[in-house]
N, C-alpha and C. Protein backbone atom coordinates (compact mmCIF):
# COMPACT_ATOMS: atom_id res chain seq x y z
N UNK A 1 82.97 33.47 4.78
CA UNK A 1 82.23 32.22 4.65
C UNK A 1 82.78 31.43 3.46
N UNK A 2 82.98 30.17 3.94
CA UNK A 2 83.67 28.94 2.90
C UNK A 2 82.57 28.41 1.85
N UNK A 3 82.74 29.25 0.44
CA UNK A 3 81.71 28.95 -0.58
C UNK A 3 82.22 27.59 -1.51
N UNK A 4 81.99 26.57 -1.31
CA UNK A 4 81.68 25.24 -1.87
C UNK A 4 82.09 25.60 -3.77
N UNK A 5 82.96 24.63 -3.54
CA UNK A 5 83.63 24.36 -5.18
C UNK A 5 83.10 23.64 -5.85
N UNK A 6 83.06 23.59 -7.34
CA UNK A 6 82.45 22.65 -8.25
C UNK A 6 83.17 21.59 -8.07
N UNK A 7 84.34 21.38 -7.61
CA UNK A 7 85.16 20.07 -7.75
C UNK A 7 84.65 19.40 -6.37
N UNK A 8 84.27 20.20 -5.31
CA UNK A 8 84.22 19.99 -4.09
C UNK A 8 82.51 19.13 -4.15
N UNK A 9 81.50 19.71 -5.02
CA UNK A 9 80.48 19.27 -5.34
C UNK A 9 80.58 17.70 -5.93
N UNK A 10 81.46 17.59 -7.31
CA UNK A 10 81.49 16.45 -7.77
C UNK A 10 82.19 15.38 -7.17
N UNK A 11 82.79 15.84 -6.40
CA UNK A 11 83.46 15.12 -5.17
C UNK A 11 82.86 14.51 -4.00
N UNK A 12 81.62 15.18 -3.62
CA UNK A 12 80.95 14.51 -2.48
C UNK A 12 80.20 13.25 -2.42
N UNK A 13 80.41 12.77 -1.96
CA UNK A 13 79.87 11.32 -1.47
C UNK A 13 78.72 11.26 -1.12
N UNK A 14 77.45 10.47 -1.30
CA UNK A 14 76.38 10.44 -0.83
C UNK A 14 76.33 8.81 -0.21
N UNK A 15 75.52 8.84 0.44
CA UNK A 15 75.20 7.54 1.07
C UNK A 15 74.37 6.47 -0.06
N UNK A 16 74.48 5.75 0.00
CA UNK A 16 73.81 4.78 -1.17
C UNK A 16 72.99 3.75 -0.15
N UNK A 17 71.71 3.61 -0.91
CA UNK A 17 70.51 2.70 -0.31
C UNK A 17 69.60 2.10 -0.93
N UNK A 18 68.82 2.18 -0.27
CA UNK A 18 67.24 1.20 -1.06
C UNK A 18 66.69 2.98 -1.50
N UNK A 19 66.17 3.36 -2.99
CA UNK A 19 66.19 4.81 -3.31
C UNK A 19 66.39 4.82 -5.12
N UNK A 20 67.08 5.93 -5.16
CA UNK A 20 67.18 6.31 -6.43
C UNK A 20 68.44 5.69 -7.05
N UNK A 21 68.09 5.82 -8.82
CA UNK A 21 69.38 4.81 -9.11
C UNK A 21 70.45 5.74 -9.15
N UNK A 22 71.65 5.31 -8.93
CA UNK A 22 72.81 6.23 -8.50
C UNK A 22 73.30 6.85 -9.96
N UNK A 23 73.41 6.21 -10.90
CA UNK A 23 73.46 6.67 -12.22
C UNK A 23 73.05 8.07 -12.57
N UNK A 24 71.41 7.78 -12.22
CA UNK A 24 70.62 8.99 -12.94
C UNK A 24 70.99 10.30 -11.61
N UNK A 25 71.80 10.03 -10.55
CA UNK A 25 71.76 11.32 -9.62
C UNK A 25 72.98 11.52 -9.82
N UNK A 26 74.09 10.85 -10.08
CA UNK A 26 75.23 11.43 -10.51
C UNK A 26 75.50 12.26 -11.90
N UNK A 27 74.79 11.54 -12.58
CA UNK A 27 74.32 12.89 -13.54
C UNK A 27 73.63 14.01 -13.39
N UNK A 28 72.85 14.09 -12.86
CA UNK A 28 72.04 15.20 -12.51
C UNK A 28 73.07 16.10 -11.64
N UNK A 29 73.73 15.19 -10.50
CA UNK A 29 75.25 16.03 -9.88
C UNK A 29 75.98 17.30 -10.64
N UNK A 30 76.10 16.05 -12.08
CA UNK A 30 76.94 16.95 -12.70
C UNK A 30 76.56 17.53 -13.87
N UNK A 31 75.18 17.63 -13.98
CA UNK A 31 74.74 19.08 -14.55
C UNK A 31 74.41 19.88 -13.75
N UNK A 32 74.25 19.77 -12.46
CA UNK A 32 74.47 20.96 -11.11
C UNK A 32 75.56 21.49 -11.17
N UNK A 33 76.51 21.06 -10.92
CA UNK A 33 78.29 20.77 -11.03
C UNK A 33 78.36 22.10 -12.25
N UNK A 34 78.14 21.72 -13.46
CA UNK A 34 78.31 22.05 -14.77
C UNK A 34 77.99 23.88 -14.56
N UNK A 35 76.58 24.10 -14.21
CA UNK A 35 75.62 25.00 -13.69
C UNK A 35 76.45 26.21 -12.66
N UNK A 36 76.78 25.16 -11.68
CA UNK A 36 77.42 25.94 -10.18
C UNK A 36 78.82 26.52 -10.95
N UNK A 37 79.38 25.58 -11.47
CA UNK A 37 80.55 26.68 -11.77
C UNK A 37 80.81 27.82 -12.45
N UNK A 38 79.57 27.95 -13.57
CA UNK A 38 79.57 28.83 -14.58
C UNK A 38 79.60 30.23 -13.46
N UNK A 39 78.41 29.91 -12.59
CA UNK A 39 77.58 30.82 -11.68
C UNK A 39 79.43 31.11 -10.61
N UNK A 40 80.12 29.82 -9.67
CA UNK A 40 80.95 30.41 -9.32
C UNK A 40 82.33 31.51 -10.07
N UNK A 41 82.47 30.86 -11.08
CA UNK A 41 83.44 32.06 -11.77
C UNK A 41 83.10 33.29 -12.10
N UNK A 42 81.98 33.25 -12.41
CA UNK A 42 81.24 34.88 -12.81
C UNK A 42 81.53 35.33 -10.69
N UNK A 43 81.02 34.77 -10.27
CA UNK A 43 81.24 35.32 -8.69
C UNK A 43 82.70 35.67 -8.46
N UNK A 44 83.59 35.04 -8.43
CA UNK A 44 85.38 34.91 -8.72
C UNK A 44 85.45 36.13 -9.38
N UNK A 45 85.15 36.07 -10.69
CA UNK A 45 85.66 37.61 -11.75
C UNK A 45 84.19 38.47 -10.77
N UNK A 46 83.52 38.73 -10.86
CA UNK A 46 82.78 39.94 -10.02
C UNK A 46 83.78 40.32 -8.71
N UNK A 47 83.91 39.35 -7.80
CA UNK A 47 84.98 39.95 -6.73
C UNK A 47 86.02 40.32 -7.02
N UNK A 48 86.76 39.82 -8.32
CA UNK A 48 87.93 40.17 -8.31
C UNK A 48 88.08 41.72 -9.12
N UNK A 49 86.38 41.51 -9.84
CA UNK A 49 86.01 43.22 -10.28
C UNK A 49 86.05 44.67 -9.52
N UNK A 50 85.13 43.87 -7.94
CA UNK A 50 84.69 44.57 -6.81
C UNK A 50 86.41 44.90 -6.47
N UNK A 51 86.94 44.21 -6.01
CA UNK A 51 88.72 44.15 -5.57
C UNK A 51 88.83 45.47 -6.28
N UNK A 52 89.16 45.51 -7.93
CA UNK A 52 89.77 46.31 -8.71
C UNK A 52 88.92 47.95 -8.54
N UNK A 53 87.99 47.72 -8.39
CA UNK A 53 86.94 48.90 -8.22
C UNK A 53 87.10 49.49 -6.79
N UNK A 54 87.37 48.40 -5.31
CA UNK A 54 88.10 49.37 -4.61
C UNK A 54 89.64 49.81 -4.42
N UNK A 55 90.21 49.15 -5.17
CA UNK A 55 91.13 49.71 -5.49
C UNK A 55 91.14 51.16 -5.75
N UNK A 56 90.85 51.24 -6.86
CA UNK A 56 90.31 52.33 -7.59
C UNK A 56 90.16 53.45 -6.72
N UNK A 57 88.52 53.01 -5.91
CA UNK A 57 88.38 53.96 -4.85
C UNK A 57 89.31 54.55 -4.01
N UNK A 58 90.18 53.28 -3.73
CA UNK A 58 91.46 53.90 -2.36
C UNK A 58 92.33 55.08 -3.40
N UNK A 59 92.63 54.96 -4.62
CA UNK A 59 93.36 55.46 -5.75
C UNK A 59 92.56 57.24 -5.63
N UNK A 60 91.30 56.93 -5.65
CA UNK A 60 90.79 58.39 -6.08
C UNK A 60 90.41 59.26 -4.62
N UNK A 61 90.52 58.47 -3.16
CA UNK A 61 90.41 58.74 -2.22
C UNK A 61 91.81 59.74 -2.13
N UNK A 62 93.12 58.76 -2.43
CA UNK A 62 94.27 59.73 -2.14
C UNK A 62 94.20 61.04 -3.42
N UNK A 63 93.69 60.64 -4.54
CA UNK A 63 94.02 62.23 -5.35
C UNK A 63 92.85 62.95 -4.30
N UNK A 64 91.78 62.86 -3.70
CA UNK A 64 91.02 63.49 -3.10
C UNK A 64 91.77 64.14 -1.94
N UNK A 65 92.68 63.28 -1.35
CA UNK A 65 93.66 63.77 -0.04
C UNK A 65 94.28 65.39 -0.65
N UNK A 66 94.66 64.76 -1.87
CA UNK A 66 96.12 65.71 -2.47
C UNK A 66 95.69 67.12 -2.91
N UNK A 67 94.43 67.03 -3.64
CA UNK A 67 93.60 67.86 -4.15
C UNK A 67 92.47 68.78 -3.73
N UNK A 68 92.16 68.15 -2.46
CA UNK A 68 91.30 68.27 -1.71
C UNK A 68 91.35 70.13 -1.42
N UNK A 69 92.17 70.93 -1.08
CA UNK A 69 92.51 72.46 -0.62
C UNK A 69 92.40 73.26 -2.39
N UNK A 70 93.03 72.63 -3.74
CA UNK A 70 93.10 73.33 -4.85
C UNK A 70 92.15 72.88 -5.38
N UNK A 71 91.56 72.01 -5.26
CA UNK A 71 90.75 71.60 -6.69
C UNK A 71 89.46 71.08 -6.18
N UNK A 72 88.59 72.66 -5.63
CA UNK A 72 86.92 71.85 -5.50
C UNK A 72 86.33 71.47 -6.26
N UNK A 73 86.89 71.79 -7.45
CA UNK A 73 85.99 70.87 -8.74
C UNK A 73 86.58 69.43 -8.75
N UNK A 74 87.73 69.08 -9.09
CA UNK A 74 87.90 67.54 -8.87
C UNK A 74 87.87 66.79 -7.49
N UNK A 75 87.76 67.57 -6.10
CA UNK A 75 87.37 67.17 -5.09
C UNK A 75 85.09 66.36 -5.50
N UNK A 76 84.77 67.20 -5.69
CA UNK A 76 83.25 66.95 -6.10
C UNK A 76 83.11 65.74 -7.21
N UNK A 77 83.95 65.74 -8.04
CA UNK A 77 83.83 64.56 -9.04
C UNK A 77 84.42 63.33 -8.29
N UNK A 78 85.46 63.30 -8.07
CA UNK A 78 85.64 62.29 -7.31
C UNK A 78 84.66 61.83 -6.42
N UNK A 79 84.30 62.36 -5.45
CA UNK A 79 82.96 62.04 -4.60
C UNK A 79 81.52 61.21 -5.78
N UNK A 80 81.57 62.00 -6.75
CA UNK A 80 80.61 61.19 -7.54
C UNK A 80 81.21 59.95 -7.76
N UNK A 81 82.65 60.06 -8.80
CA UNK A 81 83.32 59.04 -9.15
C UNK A 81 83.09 57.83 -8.31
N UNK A 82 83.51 57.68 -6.96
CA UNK A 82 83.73 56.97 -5.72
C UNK A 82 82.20 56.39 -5.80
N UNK A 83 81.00 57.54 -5.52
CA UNK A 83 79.56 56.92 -5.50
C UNK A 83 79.08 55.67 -6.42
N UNK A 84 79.34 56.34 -7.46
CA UNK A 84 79.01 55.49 -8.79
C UNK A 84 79.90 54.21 -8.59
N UNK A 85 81.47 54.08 -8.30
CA UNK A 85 81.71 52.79 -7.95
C UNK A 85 81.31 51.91 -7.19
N UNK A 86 81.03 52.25 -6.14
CA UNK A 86 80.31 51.85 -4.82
C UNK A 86 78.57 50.81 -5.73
N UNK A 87 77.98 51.53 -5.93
CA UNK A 87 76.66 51.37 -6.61
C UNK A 87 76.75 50.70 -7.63
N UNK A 88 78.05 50.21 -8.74
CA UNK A 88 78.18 49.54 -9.82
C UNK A 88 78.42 48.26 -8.98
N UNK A 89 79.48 48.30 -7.88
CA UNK A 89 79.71 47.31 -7.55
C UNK A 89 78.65 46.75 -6.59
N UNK A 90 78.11 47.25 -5.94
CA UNK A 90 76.94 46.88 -5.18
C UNK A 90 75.84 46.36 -6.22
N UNK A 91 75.33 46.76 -6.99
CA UNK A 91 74.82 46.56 -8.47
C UNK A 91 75.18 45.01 -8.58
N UNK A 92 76.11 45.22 -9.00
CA UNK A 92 77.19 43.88 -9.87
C UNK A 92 76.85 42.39 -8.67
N UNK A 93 77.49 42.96 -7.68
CA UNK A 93 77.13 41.75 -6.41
C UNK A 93 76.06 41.09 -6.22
N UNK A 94 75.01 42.15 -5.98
CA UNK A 94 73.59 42.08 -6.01
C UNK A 94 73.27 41.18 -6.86
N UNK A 95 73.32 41.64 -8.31
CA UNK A 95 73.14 40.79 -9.66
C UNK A 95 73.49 39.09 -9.40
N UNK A 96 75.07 39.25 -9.21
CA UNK A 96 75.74 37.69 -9.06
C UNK A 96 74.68 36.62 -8.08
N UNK A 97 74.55 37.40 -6.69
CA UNK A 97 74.33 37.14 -5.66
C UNK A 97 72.15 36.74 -6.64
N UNK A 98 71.94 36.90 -6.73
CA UNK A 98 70.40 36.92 -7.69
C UNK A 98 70.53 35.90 -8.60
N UNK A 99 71.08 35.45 -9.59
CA UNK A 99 71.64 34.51 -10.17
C UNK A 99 71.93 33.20 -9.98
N UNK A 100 72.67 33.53 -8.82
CA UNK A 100 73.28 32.27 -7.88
C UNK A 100 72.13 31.86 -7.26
N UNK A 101 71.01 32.26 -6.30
CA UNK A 101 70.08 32.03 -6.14
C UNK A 101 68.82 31.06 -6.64
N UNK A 102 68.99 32.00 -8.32
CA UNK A 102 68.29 31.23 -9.29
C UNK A 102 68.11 30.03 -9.68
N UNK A 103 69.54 29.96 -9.98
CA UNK A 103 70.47 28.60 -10.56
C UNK A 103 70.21 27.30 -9.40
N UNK A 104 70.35 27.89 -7.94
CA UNK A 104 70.10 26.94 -6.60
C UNK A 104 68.78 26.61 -6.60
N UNK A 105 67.61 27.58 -6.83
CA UNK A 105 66.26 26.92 -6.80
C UNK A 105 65.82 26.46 -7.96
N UNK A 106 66.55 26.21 -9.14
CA UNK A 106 66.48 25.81 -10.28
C UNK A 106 66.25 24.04 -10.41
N UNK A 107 67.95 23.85 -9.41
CA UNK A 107 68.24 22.50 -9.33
C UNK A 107 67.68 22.17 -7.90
N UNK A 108 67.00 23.02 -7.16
CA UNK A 108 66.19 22.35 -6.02
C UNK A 108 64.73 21.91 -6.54
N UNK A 109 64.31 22.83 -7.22
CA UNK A 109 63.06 21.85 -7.91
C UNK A 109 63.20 21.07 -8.92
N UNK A 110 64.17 21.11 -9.74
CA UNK A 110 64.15 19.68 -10.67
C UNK A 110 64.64 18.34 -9.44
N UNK A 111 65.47 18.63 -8.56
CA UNK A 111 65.57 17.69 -7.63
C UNK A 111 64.70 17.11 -7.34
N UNK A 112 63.46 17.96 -6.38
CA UNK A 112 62.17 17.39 -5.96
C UNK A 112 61.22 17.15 -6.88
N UNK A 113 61.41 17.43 -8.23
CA UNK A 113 60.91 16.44 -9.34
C UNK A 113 61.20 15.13 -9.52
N UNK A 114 62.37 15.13 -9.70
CA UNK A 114 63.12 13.74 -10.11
C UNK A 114 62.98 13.09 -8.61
N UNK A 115 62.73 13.75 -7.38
CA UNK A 115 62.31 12.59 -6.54
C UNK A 115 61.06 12.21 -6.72
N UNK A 116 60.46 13.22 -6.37
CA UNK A 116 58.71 12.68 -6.65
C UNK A 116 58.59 11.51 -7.79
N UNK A 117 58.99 11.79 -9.00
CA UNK A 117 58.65 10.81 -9.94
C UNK A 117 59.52 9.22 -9.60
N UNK A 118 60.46 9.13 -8.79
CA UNK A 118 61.24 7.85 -8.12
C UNK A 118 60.26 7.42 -7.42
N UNK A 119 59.57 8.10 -6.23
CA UNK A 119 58.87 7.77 -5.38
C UNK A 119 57.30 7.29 -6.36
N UNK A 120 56.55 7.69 -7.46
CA UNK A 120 55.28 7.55 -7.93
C UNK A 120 55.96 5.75 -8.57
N UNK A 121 57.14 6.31 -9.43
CA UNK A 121 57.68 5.12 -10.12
C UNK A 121 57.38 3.99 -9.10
N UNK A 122 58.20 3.88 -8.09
CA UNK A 122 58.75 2.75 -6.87
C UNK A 122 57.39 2.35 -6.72
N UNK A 123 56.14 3.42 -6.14
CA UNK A 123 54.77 3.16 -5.66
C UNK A 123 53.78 2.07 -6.80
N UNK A 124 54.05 2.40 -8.17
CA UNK A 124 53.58 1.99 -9.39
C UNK A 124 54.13 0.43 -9.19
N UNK A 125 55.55 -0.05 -9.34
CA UNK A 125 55.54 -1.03 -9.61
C UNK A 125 55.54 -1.58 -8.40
N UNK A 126 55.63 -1.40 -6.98
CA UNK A 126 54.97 -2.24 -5.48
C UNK A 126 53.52 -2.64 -5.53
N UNK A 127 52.32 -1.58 -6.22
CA UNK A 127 51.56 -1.89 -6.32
C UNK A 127 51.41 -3.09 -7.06
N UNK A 128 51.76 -3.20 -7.77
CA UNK A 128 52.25 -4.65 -9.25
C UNK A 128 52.52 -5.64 -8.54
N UNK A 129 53.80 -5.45 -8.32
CA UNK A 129 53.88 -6.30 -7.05
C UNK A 129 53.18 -7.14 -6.25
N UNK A 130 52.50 -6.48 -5.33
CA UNK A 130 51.62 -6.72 -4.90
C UNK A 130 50.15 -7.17 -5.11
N UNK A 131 49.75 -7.02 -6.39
CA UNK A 131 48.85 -7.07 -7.10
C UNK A 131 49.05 -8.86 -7.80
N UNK A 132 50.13 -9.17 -8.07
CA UNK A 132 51.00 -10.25 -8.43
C UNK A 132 50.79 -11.11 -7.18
N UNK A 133 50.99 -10.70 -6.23
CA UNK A 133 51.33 -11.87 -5.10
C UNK A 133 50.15 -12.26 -5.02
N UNK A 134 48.78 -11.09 -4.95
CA UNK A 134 47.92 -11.91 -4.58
C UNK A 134 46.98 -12.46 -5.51
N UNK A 135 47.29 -12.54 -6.83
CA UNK A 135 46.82 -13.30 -7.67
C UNK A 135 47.72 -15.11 -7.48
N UNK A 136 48.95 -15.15 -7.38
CA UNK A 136 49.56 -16.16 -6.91
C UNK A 136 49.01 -16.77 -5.66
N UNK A 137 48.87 -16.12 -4.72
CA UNK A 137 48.00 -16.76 -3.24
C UNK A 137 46.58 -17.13 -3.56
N UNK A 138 45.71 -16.53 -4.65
CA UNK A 138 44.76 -17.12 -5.40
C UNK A 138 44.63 -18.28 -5.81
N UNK A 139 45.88 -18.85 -6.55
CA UNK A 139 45.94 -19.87 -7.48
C UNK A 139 46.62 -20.74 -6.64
N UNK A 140 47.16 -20.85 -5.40
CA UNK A 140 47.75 -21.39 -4.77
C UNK A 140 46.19 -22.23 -3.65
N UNK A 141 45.44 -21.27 -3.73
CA UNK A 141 44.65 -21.71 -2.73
C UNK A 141 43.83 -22.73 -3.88
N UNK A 142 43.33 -22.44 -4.84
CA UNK A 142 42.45 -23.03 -5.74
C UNK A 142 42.77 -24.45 -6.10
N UNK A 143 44.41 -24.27 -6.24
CA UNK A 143 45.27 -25.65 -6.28
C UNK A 143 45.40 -26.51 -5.02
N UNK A 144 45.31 -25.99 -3.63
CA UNK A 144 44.58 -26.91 -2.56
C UNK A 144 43.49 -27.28 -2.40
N UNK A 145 42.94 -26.16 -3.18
CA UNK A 145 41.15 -27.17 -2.75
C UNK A 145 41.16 -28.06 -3.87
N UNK A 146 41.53 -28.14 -5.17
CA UNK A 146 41.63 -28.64 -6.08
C UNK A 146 42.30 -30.22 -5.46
N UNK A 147 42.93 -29.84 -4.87
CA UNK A 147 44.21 -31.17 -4.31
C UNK A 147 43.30 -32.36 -3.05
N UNK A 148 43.10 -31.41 -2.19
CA UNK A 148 42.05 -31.63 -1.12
C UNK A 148 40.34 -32.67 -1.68
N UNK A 149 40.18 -32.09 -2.41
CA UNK A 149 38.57 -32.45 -3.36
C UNK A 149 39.15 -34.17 -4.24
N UNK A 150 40.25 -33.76 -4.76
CA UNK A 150 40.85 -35.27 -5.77
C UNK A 150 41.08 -36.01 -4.93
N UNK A 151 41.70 -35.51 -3.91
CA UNK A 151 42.25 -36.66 -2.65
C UNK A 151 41.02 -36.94 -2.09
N UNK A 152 40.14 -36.42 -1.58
CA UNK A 152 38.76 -37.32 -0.87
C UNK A 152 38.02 -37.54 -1.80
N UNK A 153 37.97 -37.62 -3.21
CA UNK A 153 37.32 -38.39 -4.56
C UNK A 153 38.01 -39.58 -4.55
N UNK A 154 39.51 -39.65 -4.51
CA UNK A 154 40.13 -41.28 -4.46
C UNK A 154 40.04 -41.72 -3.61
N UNK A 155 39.84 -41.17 -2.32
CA UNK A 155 39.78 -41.82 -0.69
C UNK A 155 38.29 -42.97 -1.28
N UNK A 156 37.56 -42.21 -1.75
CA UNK A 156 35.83 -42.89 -1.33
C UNK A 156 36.05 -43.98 -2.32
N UNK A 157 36.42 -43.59 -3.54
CA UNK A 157 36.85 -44.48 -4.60
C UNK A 157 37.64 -45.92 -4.08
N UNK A 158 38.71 -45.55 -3.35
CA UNK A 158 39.60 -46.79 -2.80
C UNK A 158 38.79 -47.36 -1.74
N UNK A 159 38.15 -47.07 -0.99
CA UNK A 159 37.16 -47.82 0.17
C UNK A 159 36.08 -47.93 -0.31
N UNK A 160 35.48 -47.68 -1.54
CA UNK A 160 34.61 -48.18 -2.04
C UNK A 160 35.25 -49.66 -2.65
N UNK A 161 36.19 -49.26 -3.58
CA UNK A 161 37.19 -50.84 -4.17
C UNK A 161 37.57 -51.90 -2.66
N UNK A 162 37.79 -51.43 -1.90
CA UNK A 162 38.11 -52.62 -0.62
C UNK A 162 37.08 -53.09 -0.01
N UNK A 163 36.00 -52.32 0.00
CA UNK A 163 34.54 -52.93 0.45
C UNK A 163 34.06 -54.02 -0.55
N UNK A 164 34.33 -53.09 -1.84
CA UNK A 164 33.65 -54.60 -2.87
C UNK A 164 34.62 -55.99 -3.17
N UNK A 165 36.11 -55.72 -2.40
CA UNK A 165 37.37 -56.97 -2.98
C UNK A 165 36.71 -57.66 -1.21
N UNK A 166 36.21 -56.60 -0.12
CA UNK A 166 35.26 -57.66 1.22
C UNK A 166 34.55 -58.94 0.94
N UNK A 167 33.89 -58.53 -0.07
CA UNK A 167 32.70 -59.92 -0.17
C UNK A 167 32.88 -61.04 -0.24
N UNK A 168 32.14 -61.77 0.78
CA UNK A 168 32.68 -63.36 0.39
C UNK A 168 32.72 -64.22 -0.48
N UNK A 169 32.30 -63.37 -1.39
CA UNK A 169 31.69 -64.42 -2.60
C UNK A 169 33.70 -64.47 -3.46
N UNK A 170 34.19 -63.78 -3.39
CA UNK A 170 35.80 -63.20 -4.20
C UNK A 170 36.42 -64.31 -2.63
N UNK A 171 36.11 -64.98 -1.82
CA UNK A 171 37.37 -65.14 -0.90
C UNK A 171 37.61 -66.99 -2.02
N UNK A 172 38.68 -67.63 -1.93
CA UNK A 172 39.15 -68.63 -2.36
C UNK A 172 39.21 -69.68 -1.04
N UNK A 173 38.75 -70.87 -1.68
CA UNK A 173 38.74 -72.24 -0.59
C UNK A 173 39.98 -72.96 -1.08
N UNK A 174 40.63 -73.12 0.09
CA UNK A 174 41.86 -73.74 0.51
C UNK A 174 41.82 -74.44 0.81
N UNK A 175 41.84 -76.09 0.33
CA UNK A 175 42.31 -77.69 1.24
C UNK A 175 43.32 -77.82 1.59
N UNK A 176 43.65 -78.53 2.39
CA UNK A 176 44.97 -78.83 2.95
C UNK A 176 45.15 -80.21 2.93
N UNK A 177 45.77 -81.09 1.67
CA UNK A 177 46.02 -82.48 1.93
C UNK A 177 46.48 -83.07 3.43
N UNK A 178 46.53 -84.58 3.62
CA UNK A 178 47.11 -84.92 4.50
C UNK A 178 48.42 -85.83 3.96
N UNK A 179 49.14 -85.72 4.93
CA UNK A 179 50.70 -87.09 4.37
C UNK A 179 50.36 -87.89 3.50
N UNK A 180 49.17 -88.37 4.06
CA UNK A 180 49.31 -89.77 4.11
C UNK A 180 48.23 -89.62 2.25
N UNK A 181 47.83 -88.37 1.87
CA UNK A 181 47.30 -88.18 0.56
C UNK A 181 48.33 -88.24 -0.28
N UNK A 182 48.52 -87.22 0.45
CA UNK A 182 50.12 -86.42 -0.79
C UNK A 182 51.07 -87.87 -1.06
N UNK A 183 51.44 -88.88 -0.42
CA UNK A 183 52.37 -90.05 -0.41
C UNK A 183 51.64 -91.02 -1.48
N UNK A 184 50.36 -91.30 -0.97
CA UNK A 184 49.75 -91.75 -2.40
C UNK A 184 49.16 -91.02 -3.47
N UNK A 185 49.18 -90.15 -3.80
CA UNK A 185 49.11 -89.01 -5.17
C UNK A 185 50.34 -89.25 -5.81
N UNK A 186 51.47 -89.17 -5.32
CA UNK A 186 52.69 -89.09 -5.69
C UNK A 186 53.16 -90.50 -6.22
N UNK A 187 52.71 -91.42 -5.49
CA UNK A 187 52.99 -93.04 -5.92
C UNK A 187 51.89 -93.09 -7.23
N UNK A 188 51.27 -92.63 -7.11
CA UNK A 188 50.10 -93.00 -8.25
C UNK A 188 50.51 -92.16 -9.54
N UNK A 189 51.60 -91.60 -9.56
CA UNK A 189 52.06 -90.72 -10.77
C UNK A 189 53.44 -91.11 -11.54
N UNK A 190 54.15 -92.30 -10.27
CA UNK A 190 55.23 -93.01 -10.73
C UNK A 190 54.97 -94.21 -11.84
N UNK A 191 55.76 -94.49 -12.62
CA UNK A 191 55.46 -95.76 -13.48
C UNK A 191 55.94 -96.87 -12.90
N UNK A 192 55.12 -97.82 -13.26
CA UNK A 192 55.08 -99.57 -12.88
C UNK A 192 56.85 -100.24 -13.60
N UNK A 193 57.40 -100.30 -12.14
CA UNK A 193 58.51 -100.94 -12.65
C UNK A 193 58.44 -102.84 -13.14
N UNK A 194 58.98 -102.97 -14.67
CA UNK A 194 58.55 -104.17 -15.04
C UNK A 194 59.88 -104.93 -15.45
N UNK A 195 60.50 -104.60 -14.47
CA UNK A 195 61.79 -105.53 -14.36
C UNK A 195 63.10 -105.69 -15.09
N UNK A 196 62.46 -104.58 -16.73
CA UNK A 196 63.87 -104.75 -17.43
C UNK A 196 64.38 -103.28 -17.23
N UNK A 197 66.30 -104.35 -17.52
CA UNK A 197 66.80 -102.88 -17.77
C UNK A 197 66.53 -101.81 -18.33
């Protein structure tokens, strides 16, 4: 099974959206990152421990071949020898394998921390938000009736003013000369010509 690299971690791509700020998860990446590798190299040197330890075994299997007819006493130790490797390394694995575990549900619940608190955050200021708009749709309405009320205060006001400029008493009397006025008005305003230059 293909166990996932720290480089392979800081390397992956996530999808980007409406969500968390990318900043604060790429850091958090890479104190996972930071975390996972410590945990993969100890795994690396443990296998490459386990490797050396069966080695070993195959090593004390053949003196067991060789020895096996002269030497029931080092035939019997070996058999322990071999046990005890088996069980250190099973031990050892176990351990890594426990660890690694740890470290994974470590950064799975600070994960679903740091979401939860995105999600309370996001909820906190929508509520605001929202809380905002409808104080604005408040003042929006108050400012139409406000608008509505001034405008039919000047309506009554202005047809009250055109009812009172109605009365006949404000209309003006207009004569209309005739020619034959206007021709003598006009002669009667000229001076008496008295013959001198």
């Amino acid at each position: 099974m293909h166990m996932i690299t720290p480089i392979e971690l800081l390397g992956k791509e996530l999808k980007r959206g409406f969500g968390y700020k990318a900043i604060e998860v790429d850091e958090f990446l890479e104190e996972v990152a930071r975390d996972y590798e410590k945990v993969y190299k100890e795994n690396n040197e443990l296998k490459e421990r386990v490797s050396a330890l069966t080695e070993n075994l195959d090593h004390y299997r053949v003196i067991e071949e060789s020895l096996k007819k002269a030497l029931v006493l080092a035939e019997e130790t070996s058999k322990e020898t071999i046990a005890n490797a088996d069980k250190a390394a099973k031990a050892m694995e176990e351990q890594a394998e426990m660890e690694a575990r740890e470290i994974l549900e470590k950064a799975r619940r600070e994960a679903e921390d740091f979401a939860r608190q995105a999600r309370e955050a996001f909820d906190k200021e929508n509520q605001e938000k929202l809380e905002e708009i409808a104080s604005l749709e408040k003042q929006i309405n108050k400012l139409t009736g406000d608008y509505v009320s001034y405008k039919s205060r000047m309506m009554q006001f202005i047809n009250g003013q055109l009812d009172y400029l109605k009365n006949p008493v404000y209309d003006l009397e207009i004569t209309k000369k005739s020619k034959k006025e206007e021709t003598e008005a006009a002669a009667a305003e000229e001076p008496e010509y008295d013959g001198r230059e």
